[in-house]
N, C-alpha and C. Protein backbone atom coordinates (compact mmCIF):
# COMPACT_ATOMS: atom_id res chain seq x y z
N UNK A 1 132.73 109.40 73.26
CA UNK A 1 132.55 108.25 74.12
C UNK A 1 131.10 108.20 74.59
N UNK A 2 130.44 106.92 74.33
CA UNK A 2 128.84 107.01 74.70
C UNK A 2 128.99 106.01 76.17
N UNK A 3 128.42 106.28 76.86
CA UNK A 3 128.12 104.84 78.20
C UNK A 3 126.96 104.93 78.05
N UNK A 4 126.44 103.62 78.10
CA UNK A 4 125.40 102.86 78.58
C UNK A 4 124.77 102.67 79.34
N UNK A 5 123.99 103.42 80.72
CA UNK A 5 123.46 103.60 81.55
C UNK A 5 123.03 102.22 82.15
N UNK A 6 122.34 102.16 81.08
CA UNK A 6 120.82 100.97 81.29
C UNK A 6 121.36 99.44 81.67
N UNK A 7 122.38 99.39 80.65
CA UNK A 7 122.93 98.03 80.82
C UNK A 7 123.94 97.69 82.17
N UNK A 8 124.35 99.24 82.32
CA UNK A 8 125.21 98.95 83.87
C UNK A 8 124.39 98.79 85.25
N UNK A 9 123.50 99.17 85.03
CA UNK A 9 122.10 99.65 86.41
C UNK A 9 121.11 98.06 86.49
N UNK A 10 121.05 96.59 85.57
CA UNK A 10 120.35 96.50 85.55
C UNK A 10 121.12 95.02 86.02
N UNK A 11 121.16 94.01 87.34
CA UNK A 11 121.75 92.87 87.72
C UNK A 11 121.80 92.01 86.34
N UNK A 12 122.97 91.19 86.34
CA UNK A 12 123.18 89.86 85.69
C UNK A 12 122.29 88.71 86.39
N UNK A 13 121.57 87.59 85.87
CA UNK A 13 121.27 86.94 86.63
C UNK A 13 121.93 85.82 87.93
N UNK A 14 123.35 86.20 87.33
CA UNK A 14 123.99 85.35 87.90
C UNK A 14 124.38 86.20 89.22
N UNK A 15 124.84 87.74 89.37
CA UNK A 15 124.91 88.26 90.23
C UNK A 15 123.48 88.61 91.11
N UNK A 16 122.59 88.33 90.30
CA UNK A 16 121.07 88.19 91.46
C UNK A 16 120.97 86.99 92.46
N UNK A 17 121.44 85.88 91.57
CA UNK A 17 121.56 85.02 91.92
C UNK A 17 122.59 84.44 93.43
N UNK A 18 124.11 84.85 93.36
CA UNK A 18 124.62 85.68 94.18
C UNK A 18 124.35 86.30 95.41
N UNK A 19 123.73 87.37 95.03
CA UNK A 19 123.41 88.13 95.91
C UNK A 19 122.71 87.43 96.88
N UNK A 20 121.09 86.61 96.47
CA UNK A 20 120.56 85.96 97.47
C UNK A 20 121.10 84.76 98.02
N UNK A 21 122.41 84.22 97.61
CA UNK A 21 122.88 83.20 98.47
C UNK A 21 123.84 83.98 99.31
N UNK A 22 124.61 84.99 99.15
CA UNK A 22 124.97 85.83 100.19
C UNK A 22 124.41 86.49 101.58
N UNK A 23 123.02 87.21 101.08
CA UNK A 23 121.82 87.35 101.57
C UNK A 23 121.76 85.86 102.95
N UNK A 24 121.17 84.87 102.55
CA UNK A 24 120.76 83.86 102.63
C UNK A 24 122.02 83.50 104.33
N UNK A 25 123.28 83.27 103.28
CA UNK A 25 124.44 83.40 104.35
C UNK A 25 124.57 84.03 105.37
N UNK A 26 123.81 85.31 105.47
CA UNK A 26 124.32 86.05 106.28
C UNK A 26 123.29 85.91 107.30
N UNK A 27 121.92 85.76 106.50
CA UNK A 27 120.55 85.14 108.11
C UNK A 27 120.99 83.86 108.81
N UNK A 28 121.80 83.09 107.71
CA UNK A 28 122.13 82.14 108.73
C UNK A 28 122.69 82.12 109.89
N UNK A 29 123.72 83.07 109.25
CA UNK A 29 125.05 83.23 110.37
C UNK A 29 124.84 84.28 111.12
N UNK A 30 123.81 85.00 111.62
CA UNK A 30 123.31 85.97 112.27
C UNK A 30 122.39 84.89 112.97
N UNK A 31 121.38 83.91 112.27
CA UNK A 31 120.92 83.17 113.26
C UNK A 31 121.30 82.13 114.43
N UNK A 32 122.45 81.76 113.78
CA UNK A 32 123.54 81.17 114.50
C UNK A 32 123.59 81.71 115.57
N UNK A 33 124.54 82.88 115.50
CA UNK A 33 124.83 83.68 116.68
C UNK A 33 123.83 84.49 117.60
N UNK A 34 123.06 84.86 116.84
CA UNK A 34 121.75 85.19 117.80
C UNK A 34 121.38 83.78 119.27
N UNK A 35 121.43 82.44 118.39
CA UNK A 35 121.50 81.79 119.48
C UNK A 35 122.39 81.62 120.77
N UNK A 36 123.25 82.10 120.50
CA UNK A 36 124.33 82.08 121.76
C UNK A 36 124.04 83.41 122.71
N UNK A 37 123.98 84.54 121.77
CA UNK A 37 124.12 85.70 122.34
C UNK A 37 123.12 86.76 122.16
N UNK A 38 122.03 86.27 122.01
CA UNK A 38 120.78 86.65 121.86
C UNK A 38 120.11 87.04 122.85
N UNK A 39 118.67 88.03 122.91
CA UNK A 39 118.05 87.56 123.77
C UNK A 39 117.51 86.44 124.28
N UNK A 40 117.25 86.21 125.63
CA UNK A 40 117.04 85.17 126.52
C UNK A 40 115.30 85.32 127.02
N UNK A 41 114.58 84.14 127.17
CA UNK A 41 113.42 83.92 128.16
C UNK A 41 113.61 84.04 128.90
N UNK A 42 112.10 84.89 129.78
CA UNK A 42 112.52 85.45 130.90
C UNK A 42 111.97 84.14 131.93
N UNK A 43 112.52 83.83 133.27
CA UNK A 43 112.09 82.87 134.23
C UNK A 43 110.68 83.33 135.20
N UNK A 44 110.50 82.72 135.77
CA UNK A 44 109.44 82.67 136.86
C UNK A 44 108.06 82.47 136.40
N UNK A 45 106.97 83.30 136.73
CA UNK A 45 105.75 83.42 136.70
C UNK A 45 105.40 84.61 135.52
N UNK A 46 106.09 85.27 134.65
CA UNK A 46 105.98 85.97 133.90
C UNK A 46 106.41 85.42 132.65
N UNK A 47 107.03 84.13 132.27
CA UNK A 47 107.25 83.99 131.29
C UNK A 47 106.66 82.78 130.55
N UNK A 48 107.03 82.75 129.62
CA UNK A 48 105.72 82.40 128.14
C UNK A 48 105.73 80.92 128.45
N UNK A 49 106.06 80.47 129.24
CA UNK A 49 106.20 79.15 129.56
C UNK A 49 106.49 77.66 128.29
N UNK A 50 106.23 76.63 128.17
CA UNK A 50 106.47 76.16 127.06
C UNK A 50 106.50 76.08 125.88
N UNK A 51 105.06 77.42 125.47
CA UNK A 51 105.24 78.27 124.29
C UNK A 51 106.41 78.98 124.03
N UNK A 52 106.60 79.67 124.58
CA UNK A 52 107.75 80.87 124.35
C UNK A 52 109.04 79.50 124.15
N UNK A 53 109.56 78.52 124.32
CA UNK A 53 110.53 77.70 124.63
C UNK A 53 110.32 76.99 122.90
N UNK A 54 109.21 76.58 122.68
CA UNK A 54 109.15 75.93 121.26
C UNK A 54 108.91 77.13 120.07
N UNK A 55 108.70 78.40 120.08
CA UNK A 55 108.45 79.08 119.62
C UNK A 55 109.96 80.15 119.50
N UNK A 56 110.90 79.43 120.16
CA UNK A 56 111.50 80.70 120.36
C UNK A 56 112.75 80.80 119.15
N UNK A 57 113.27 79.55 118.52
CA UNK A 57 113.81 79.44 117.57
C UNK A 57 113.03 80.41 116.26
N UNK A 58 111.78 80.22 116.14
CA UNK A 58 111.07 81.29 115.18
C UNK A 58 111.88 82.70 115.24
N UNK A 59 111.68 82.90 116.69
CA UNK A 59 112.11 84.51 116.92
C UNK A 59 113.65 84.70 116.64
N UNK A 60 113.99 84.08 117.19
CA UNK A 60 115.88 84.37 117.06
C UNK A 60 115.59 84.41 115.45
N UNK A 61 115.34 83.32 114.58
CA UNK A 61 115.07 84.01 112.53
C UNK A 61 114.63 84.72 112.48
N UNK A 62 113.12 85.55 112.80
CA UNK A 62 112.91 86.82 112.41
C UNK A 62 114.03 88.07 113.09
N UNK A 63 114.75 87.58 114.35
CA UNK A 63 116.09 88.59 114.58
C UNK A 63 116.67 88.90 113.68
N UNK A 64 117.01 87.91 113.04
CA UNK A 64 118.23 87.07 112.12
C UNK A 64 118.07 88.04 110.66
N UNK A 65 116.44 88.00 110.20
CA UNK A 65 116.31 88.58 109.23
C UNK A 65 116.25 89.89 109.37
N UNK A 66 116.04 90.64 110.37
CA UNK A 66 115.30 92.17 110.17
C UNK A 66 117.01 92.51 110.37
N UNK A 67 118.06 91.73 111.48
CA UNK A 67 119.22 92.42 111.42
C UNK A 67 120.19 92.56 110.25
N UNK A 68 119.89 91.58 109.14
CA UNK A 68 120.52 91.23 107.93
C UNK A 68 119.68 91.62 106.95
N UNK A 69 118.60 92.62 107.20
CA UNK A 69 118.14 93.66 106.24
C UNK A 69 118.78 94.93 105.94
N UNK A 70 119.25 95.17 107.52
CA UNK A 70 119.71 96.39 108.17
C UNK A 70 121.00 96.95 108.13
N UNK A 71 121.89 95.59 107.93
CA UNK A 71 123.42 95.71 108.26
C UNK A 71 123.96 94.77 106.76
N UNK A 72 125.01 94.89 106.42
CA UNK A 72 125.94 94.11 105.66
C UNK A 72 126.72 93.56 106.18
N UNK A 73 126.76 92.43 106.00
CA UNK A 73 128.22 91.83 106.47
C UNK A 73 129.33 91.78 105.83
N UNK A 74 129.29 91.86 104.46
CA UNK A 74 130.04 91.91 103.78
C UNK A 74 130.43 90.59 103.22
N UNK A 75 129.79 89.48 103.54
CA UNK A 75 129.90 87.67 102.81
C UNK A 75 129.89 87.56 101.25
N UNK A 76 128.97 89.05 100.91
CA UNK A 76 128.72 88.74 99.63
C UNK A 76 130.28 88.87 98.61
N UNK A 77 130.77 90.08 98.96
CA UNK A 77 132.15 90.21 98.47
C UNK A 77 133.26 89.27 98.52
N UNK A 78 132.95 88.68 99.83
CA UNK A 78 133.96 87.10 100.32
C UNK A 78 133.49 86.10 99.26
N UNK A 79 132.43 86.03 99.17
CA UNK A 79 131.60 84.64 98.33
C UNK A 79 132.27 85.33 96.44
N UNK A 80 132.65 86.33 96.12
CA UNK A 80 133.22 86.79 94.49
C UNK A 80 134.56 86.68 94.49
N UNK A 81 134.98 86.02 95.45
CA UNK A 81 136.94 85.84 94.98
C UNK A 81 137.49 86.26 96.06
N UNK A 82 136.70 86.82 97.00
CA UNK A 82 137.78 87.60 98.08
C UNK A 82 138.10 89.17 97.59
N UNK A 83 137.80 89.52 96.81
CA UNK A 83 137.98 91.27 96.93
C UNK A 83 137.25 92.01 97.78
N UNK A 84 137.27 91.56 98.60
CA UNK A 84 136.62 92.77 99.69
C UNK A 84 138.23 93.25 100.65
């Protein structure tokens, strides 16, 4: 019996493909929720004032991404038939 190393180790394009709309799914839906339950601007005389307010959607996405670098959600397995 010979196996094939190379050909099992190396993505289909279609599962690359995949992957980054899973990927993709999951910053969303991390950015989503970051908005509700995210950090907050701080009030008074210390905070970023109308910058920090138009700027702040930026930040909740870079949340969005560094936490969905970090963690799996597991969408991608949901998005192949449901075998997860």
């Amino acid at each position: 019996m010979q196996i094939n190393t190379i050909a099992a180790t190396v993505p289909s394009p279609q599962s690359a493909q995949e992957s980054k709309v899973a990927d993709g799914l999951e910053r969303a839906f991390l950015s989503e929720m970051l908005k509700y339950a995210g950090p907050r601007s701080l009030e008074g005389s210390f905070s970023g004032g109308v910058g920090e307010s138009q700027f702040a959607s930026m930040m909740t996405d870079a949340y969005a991404d560094a936490l969905s670098a970090r963690m799996d959600l597991g969408l991608g397995k949901k998005l192949e038939g449901g075998k997860a």
